[in-house]
C-alpha atoms as a PDB file:
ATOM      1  CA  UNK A   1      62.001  38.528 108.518  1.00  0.00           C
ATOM      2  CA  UNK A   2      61.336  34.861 109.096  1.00  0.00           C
ATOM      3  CA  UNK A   3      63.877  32.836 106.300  1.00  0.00           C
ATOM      4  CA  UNK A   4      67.646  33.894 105.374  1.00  0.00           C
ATOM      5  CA  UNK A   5      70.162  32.091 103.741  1.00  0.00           C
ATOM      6  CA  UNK A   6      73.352  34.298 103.096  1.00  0.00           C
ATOM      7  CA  UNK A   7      76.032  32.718 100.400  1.00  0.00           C
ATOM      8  CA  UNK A   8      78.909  34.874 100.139  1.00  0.00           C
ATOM      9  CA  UNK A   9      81.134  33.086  97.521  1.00  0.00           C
ATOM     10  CA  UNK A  10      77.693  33.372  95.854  1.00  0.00           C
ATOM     11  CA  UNK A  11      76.675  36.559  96.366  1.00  0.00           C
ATOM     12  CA  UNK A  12      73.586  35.291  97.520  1.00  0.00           C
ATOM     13  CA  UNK A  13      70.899  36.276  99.635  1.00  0.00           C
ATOM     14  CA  UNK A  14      67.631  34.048  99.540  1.00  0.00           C
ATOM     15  CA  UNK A  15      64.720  35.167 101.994  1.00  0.00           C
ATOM     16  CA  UNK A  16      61.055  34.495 101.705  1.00  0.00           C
ATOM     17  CA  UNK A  17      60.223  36.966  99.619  1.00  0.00           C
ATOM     18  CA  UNK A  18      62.691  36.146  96.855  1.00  0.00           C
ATOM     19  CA  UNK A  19      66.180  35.844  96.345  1.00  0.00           C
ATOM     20  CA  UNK A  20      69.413  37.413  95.066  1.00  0.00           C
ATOM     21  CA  UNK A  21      72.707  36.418  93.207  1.00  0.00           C
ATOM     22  CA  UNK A  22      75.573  37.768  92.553  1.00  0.00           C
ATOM     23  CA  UNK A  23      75.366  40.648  94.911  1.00  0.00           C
ATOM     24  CA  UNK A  24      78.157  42.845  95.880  1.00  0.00           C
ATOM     25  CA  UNK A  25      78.845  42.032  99.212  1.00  0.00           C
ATOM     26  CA  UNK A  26      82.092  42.892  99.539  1.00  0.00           C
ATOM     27  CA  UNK A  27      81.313  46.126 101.293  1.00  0.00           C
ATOM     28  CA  UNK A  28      79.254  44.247 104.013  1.00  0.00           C
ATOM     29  CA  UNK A  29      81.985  43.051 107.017  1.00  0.00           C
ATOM     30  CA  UNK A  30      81.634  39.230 105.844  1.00  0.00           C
ATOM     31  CA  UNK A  31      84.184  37.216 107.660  1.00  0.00           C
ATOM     32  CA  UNK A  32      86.282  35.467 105.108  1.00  0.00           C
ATOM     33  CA  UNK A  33      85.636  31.989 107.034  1.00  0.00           C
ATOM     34  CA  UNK A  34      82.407  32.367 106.438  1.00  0.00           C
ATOM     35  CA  UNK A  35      80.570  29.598 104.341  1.00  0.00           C
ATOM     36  CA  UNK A  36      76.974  30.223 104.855  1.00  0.00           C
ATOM     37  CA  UNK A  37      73.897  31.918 107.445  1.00  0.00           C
ATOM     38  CA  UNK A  38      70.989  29.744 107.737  1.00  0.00           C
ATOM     39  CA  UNK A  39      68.530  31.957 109.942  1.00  0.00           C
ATOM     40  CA  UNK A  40      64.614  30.743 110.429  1.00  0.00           C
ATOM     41  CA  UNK A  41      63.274  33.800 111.803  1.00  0.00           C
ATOM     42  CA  UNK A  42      64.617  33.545 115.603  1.00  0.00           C
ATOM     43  CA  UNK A  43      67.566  31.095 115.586  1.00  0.00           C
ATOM     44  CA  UNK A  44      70.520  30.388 112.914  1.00  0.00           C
ATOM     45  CA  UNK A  45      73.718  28.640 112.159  1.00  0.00           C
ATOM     46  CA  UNK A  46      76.774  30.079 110.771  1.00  0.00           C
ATOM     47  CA  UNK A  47      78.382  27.846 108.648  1.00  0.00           C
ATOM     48  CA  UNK A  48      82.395  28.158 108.317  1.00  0.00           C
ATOM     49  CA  UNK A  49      84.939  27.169 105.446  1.00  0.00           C
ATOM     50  CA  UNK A  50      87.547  25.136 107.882  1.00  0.00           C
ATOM     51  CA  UNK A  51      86.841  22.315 110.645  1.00  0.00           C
ATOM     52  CA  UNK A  52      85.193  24.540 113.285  1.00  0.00           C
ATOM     53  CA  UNK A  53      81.730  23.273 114.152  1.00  0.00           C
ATOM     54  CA  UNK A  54      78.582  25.633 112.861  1.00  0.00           C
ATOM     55  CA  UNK A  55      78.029  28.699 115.424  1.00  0.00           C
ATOM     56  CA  UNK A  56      74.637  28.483 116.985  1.00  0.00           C
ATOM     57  CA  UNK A  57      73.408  32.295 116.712  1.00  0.00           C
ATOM     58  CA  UNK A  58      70.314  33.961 118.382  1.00  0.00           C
ATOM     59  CA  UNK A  59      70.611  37.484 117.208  1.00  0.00           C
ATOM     60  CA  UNK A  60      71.924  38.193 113.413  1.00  0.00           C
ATOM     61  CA  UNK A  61      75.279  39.418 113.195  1.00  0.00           C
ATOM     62  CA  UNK A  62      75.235  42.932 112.101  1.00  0.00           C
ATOM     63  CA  UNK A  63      77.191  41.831 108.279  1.00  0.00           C
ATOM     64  CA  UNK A  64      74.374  39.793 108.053  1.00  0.00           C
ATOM     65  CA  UNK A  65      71.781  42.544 108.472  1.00  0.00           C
ATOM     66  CA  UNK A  66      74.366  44.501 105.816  1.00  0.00           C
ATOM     67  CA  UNK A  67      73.304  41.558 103.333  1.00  0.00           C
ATOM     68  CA  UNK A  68      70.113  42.397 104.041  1.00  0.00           C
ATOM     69  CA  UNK A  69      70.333  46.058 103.104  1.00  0.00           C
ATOM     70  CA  UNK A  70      71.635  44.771  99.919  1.00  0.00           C
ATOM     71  CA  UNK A  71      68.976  42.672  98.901  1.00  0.00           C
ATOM     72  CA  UNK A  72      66.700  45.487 100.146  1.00  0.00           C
ATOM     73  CA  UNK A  73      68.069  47.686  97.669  1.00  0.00           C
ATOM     74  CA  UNK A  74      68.098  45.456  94.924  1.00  0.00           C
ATOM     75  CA  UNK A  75      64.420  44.628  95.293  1.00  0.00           C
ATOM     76  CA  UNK A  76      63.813  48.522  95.051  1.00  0.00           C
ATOM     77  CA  UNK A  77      65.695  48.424  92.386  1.00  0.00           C
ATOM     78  CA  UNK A  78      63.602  45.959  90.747  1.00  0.00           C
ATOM     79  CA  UNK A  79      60.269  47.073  91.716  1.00  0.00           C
ATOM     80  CA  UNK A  80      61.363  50.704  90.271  1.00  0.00           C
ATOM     81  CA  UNK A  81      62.001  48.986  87.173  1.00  0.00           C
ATOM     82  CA  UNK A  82      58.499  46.821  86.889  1.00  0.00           C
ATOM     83  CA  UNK A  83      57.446  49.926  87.821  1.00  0.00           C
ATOM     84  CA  UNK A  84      58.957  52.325  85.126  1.00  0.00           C
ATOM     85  CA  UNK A  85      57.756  49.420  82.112  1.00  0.00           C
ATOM     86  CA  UNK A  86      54.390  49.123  83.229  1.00  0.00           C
ATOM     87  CA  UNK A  87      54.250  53.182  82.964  1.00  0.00           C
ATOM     88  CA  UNK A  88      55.875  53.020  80.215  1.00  0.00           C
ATOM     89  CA  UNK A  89      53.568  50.609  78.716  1.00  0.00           C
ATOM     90  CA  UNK A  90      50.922  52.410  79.917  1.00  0.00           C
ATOM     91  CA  UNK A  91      51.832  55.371  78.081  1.00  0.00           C
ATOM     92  CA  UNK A  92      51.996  53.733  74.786  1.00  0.00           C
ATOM     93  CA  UNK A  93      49.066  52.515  74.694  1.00  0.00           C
ATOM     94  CA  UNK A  94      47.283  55.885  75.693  1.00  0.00           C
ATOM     95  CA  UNK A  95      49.528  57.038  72.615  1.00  0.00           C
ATOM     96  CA  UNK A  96      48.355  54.052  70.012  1.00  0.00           C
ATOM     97  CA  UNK A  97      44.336  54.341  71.557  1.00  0.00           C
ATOM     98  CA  UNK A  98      44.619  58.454  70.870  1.00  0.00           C
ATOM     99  CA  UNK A  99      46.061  57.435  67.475  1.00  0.00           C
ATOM    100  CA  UNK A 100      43.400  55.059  66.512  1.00  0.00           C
ATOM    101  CA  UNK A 101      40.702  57.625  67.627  1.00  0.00           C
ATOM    102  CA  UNK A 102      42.487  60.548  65.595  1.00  0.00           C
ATOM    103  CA  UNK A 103      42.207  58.387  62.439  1.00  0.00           C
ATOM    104  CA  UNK A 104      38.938  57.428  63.137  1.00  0.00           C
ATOM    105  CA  UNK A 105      37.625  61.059  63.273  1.00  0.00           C
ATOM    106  CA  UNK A 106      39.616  61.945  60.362  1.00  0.00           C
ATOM    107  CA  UNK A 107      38.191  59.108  58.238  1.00  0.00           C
ATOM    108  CA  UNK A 108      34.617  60.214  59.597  1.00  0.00           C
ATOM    109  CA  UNK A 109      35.612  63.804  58.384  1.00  0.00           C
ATOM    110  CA  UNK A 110      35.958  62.410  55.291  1.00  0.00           C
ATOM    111  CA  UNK A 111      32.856  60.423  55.004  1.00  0.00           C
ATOM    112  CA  UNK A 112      30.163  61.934  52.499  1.00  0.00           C
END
């Protein structure tokens, strides 16, 4: 994983391959100090909600790798869906192509 931003008043989670809002977090272990997690792939900063200076971090902590389970599961959940309508889509069309073919052999039936 190379970019993470964790929000938790947000329910956020951005990383490079997209991002998520409004995720339930709450089960993750977040400190309640905690403002924000700025990570670039090897290095981070853990932003608080008081006075303290930012936390220099070389490892993620392991609520942040929770976050990340959470947008993991909501990009499943996504892709499952894209994946479902494009089925779904592909279905009815197979159903409005057999249709057009049925009336077409019916009508040349018909033809003298």
């Amino acid at each position: 994983m190379a970019r993470l931003t964790i929000l938790p008043v947000d329910g956020a989670v951005y990383r490079d391959a997209g991002n998520y809002i409004d995720l339930d977090l709450s089960g993750c272990g977040i400190p309640a100090d905690v403002h924000a997690l700025q990570w670039d792939g090897s290095a981070g900063t853990i932003e608080f909600t008081d006075t303290r200076e930012n936390e220099e971090i070389t490892a993620l902590p392991d609520w942040a790798n929770a976050c990340v389970a959470k947008w993991n599961g909501a990009e499943a959940a996504r892709i499952a869906a894209e994946e479902e309508a494009a089925r779904i889509a592909a279905e009815k069309e197979a159903a409005r192509i057999a249709a057009e073919e049925e009336a077409a052999a019916a009508e040349a039936e018909q033809a003298p």
